[in-house]
Protein backbone atom coordinates (compact mmCIF):
# COMPACT_ATOMS: atom_id res chain seq x y z
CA UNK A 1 34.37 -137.39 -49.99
CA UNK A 2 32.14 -134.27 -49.58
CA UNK A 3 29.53 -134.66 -46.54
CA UNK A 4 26.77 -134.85 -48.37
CA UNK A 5 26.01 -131.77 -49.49
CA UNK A 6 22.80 -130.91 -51.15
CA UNK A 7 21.95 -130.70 -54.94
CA UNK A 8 23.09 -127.64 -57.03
CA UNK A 9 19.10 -126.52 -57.37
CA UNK A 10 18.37 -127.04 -54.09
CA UNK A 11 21.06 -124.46 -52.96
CA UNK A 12 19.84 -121.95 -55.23
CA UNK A 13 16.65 -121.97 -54.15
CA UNK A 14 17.23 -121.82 -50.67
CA UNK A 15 17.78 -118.13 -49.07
CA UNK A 16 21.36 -116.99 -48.99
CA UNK A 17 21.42 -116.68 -44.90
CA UNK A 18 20.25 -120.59 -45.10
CA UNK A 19 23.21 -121.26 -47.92
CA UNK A 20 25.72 -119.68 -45.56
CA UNK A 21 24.46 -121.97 -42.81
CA UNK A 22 24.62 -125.27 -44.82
CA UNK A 23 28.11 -123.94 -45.80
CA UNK A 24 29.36 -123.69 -41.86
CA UNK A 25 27.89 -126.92 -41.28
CA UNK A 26 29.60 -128.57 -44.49
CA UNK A 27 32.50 -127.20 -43.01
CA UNK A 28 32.00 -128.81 -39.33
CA UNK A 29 31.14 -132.49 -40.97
CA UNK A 30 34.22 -131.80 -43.29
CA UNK A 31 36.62 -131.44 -39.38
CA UNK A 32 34.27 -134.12 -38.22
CA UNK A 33 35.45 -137.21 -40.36
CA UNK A 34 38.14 -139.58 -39.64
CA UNK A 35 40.66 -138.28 -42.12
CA UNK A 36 40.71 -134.58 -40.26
CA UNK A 37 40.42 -136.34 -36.40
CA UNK A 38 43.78 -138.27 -37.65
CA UNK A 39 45.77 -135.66 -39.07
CA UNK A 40 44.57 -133.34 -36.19
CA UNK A 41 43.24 -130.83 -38.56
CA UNK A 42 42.63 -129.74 -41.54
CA UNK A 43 44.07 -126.56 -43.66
CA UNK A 44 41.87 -124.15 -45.71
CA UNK A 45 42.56 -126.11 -49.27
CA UNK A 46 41.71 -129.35 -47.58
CA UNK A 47 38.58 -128.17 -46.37
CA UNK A 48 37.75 -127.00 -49.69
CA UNK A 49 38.29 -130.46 -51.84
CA UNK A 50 36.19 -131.78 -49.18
CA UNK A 51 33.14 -129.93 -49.16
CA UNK A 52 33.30 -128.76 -53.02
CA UNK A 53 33.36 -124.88 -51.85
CA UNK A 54 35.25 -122.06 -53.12
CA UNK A 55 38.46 -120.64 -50.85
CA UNK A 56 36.60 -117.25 -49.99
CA UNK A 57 33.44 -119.04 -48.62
CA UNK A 58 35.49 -121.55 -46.76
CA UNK A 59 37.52 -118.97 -44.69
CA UNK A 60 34.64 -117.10 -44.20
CA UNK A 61 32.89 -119.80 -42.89
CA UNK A 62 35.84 -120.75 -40.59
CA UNK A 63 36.13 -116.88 -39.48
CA UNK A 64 32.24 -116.81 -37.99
CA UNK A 65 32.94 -120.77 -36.91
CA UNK A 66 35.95 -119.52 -34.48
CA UNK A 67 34.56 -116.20 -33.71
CA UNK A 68 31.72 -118.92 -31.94
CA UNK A 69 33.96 -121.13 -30.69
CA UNK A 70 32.79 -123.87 -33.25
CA UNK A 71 36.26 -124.26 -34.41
CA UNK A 72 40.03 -124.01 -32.96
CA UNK A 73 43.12 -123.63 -35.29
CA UNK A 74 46.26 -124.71 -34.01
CA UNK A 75 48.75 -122.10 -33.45
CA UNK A 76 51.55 -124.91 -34.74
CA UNK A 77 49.94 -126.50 -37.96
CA UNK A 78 47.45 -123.77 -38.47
CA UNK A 79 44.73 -126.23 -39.14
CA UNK A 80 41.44 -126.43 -37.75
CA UNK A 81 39.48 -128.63 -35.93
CA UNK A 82 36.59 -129.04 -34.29
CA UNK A 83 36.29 -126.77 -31.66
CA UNK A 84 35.88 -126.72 -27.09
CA UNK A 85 32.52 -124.98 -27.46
CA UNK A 86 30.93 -127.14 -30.11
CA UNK A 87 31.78 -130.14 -28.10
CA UNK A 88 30.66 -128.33 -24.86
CA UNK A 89 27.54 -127.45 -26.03
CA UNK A 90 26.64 -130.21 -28.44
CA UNK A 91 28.10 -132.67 -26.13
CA UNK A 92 29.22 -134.77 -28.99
CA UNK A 93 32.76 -135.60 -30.13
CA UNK A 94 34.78 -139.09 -31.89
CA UNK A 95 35.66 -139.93 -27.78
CA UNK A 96 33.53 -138.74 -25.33
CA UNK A 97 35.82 -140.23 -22.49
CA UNK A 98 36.78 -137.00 -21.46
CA UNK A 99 33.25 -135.59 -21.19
CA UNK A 100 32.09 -138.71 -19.19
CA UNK A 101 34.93 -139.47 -17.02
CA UNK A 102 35.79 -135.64 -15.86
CA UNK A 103 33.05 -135.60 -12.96
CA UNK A 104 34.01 -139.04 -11.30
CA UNK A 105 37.88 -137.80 -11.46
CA UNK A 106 37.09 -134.53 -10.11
CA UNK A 107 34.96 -136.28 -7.71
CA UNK A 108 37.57 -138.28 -6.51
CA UNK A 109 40.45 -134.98 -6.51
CA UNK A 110 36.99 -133.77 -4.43
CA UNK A 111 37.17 -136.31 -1.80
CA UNK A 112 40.85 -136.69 -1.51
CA UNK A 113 42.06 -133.46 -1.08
CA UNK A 114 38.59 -131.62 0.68
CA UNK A 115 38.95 -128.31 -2.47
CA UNK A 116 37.08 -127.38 -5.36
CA UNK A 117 37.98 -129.40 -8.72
CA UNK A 118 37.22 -128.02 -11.95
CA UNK A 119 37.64 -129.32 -15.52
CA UNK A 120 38.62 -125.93 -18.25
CA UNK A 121 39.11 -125.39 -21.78
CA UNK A 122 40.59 -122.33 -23.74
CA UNK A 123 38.50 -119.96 -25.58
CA UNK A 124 40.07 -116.90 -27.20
CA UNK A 125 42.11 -115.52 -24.39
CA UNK A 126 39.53 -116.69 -21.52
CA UNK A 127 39.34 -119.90 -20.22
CA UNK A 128 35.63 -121.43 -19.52
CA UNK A 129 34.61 -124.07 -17.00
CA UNK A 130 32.65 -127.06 -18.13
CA UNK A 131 32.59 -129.01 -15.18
CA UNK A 132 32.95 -128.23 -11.22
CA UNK A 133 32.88 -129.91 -8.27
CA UNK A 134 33.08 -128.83 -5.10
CA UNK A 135 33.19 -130.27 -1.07
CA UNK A 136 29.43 -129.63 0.55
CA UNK A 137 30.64 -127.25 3.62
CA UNK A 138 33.52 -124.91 4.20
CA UNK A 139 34.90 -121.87 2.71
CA UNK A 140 35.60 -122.95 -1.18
CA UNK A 141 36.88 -121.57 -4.22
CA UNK A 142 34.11 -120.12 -6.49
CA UNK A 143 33.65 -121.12 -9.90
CA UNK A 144 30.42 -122.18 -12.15
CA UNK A 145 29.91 -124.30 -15.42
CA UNK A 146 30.39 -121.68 -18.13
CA UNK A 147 32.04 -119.24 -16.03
CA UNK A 148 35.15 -117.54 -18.12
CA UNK A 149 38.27 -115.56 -16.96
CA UNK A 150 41.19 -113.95 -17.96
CA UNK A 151 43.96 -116.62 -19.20
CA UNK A 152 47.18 -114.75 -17.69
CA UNK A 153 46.04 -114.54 -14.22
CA UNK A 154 45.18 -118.51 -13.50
CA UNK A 155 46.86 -121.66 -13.07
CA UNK A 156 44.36 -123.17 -15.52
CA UNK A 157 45.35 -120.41 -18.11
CA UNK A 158 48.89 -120.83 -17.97
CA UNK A 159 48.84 -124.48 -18.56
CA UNK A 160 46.59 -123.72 -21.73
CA UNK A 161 48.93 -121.68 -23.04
CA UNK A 162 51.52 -123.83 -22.15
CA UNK A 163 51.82 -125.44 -25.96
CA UNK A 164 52.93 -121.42 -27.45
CA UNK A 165 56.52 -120.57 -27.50
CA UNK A 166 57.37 -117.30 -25.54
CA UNK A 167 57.44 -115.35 -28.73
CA UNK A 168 53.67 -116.31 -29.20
CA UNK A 169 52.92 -115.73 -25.36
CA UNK A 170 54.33 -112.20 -25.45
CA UNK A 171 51.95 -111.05 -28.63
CA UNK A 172 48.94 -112.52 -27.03
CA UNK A 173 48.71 -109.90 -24.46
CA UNK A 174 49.93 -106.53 -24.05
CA UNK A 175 50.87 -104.52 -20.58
CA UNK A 176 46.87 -103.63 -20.29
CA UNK A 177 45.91 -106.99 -21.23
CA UNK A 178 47.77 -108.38 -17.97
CA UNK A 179 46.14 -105.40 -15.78
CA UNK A 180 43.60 -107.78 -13.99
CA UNK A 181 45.09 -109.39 -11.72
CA UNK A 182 44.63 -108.50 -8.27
CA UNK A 183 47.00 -110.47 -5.70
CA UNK A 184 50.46 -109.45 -4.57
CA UNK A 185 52.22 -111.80 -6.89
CA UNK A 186 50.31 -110.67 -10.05
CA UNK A 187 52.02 -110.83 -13.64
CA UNK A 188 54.55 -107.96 -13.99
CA UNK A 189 54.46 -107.87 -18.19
CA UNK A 190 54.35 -109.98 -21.38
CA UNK A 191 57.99 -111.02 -20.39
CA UNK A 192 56.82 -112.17 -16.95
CA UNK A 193 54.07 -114.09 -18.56
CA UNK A 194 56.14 -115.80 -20.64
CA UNK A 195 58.42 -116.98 -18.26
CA UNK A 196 55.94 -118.61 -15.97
CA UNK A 197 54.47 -120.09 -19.07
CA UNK A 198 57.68 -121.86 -19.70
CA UNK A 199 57.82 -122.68 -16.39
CA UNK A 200 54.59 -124.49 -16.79
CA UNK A 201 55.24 -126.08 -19.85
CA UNK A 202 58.87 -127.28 -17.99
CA UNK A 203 57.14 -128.84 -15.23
CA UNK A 204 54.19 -130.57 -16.20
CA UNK A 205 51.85 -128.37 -14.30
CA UNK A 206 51.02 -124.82 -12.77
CA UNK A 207 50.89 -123.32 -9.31
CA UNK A 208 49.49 -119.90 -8.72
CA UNK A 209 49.62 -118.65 -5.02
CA UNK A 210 47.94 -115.14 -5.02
CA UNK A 211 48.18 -114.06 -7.95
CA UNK A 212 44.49 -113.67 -8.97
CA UNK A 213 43.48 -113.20 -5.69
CA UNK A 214 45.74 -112.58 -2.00
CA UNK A 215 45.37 -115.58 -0.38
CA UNK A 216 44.02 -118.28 -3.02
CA UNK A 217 45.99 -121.33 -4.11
CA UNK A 218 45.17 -122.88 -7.03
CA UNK A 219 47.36 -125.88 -9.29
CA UNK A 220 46.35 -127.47 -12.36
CA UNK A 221 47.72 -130.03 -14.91
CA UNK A 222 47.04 -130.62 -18.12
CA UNK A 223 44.69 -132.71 -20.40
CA UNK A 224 46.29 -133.70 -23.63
CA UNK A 225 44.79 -135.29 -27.04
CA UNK A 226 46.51 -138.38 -28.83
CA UNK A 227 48.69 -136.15 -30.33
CA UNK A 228 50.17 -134.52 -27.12
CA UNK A 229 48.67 -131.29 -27.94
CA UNK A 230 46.72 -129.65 -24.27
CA UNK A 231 43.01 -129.19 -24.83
CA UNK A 232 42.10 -129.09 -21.34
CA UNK A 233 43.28 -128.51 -18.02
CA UNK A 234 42.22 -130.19 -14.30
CA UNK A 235 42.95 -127.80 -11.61
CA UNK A 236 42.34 -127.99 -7.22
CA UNK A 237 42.12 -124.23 -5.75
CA UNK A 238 41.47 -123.09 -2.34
CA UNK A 239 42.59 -121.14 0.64
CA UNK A 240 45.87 -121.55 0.90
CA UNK A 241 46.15 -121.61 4.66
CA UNK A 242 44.83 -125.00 4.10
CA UNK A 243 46.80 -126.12 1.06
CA UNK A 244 50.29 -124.90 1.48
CA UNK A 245 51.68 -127.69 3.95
CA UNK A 246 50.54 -130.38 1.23
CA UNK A 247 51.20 -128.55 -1.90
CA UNK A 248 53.04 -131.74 -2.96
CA UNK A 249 50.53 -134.07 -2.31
CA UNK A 250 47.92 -131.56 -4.13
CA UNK A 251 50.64 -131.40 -7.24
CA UNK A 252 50.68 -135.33 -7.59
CA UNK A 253 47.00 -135.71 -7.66
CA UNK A 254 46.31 -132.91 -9.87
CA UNK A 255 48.82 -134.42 -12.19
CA UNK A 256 47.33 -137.60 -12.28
CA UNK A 257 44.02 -136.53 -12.69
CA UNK A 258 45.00 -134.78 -15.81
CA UNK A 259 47.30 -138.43 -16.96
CA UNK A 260 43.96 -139.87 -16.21
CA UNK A 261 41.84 -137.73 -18.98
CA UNK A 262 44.25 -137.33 -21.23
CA UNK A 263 43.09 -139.74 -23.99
CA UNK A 264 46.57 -141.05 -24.59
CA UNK A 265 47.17 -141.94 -21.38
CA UNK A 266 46.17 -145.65 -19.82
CA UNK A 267 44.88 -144.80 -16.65
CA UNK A 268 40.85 -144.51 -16.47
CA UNK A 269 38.61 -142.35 -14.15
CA UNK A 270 38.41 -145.87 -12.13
CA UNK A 271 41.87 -145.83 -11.68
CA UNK A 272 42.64 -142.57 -10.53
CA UNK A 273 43.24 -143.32 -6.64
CA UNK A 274 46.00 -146.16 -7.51
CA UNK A 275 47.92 -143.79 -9.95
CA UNK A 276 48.10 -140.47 -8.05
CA UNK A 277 49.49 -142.96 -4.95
CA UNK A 278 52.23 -143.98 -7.13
């Protein structure tokens, strides 16, 4: 079933600039309904039985919709769904769980563990932060809602690129790409890259000890839809004076606290403290 779209007439009278806009937003309702949450997608022909448009306006629409961030397409299925931005900036999705539960888990990370929390999703080849919490006093990792960095250089970026095979990893970035980061154990090359992907993707989570910066710890975990696929990732960074002689603890919690947002998984934001204990 389309979503709604207008009459024939009332298109045409309507100023093209307005037609391409109702034809991005038949597009978004189309990746909103049940049928594309399910299937975790849609492809270009679906897209186009829903919403009645021809194959040339849909991928057009999709191309400005992903430029924005609207959309995602999965590097696996290559369909698309609704995508990190529009939720972040809409605030609306099917389950808002993760939304509403990320600041009392990160709270909790907060209190337990005395670093900075922070709740990321991929955009492009940048990660973005939409939620941070940090201890009142003491000297903290810095980070902002809506700040965005490089993916190869972070903890957080390695576990969002953690669902790409190496092949996919290595084309992503080239030698200049992987030029930014400024610690002494800084990616080497694609081929480096790749590796501590893999690594990532192996163990269920990502340490980075001064890579992006001498002297900064940072580990995150992450946040997985029903269908296992990562859409976010939790991560704890700090000094790592202060974080080295409990980097196990720190692992575990992290861990948890991404179990605990991950829609599939049973635990709830109330329930964090019991499972990253077990």
């Amino acid at each position: 079933m389309a979503p709604s779209p207008a009459p024939d007439g009332a298109r045409r009278e309507r100023p093209d600039r307005e037609t391409g806009m109702r034809r991005g937003l038949d597009v978004l309702l189309a990746l909103g309904l049940p049928e594309a949450v399910e299937r975790g997608g849609l492809g270009v022909m679906a897209i186009c039985e829903i919403t009645g448009r021809e194959k040339s306006q849909v991928s057009r629409s999709l191309a400005t919709l992903a430029e924005y961030g609207m959309v995602d397409r999965d590097p696996g299925t290559l369909a698309y769904r609704l995508g990190w931005r529009f939720f972040a900036m809409a605030q609306l999705a099917g389950d808002r769980r993760l939304l509403d539960d990320a600041p009392a888990v990160l709270d909790t990370l907060v209190a337990d563990l005395g670093e900075s929390a922070f709740l990321s999703v991929r955009q492009g080849d940048h990660a973005v932060t939409l939620v941070a919490r940090r201890p009142g006093t003491g000297l903290q990792a810095s980070a902002w809602v809506g700040q965005t960095f490089p993916l190869p250089h972070s903890s957080v970026g390695r576990v969002l690129l953690a669902d790409a095979d190496e092949d996919e990893v290595r084309a992503m970035f080239t030698q200049a790409d992987l030029a930014g980061g400024r610690g002494p154990h800084a990616v080497r090359g694609p081929d480096d890259l790749a590796a501590r992907v893999l690594a990532a993707r192996r163990e269920g989570s990502c340490t980075v000890d001064g890579e992006f910066e001498e002297g900064l710890l940072s580990i995150a975990a992450p946040v997985r839809d029903t269908a296992g696929r990562t859409v976010a990732a939790v991560n704890v960074s700090g000094p790592r004076f202060r974080m080295v002689e409990r980097l196990d603890e720190v692992v575990d919690r992290v861990r948890a606290a991404g179990r605990a947002l991950s829609s599939w998984a049973p635990e709830h934001a109330d329930g964090l403290a019991s499972t990253a204990g077990a």
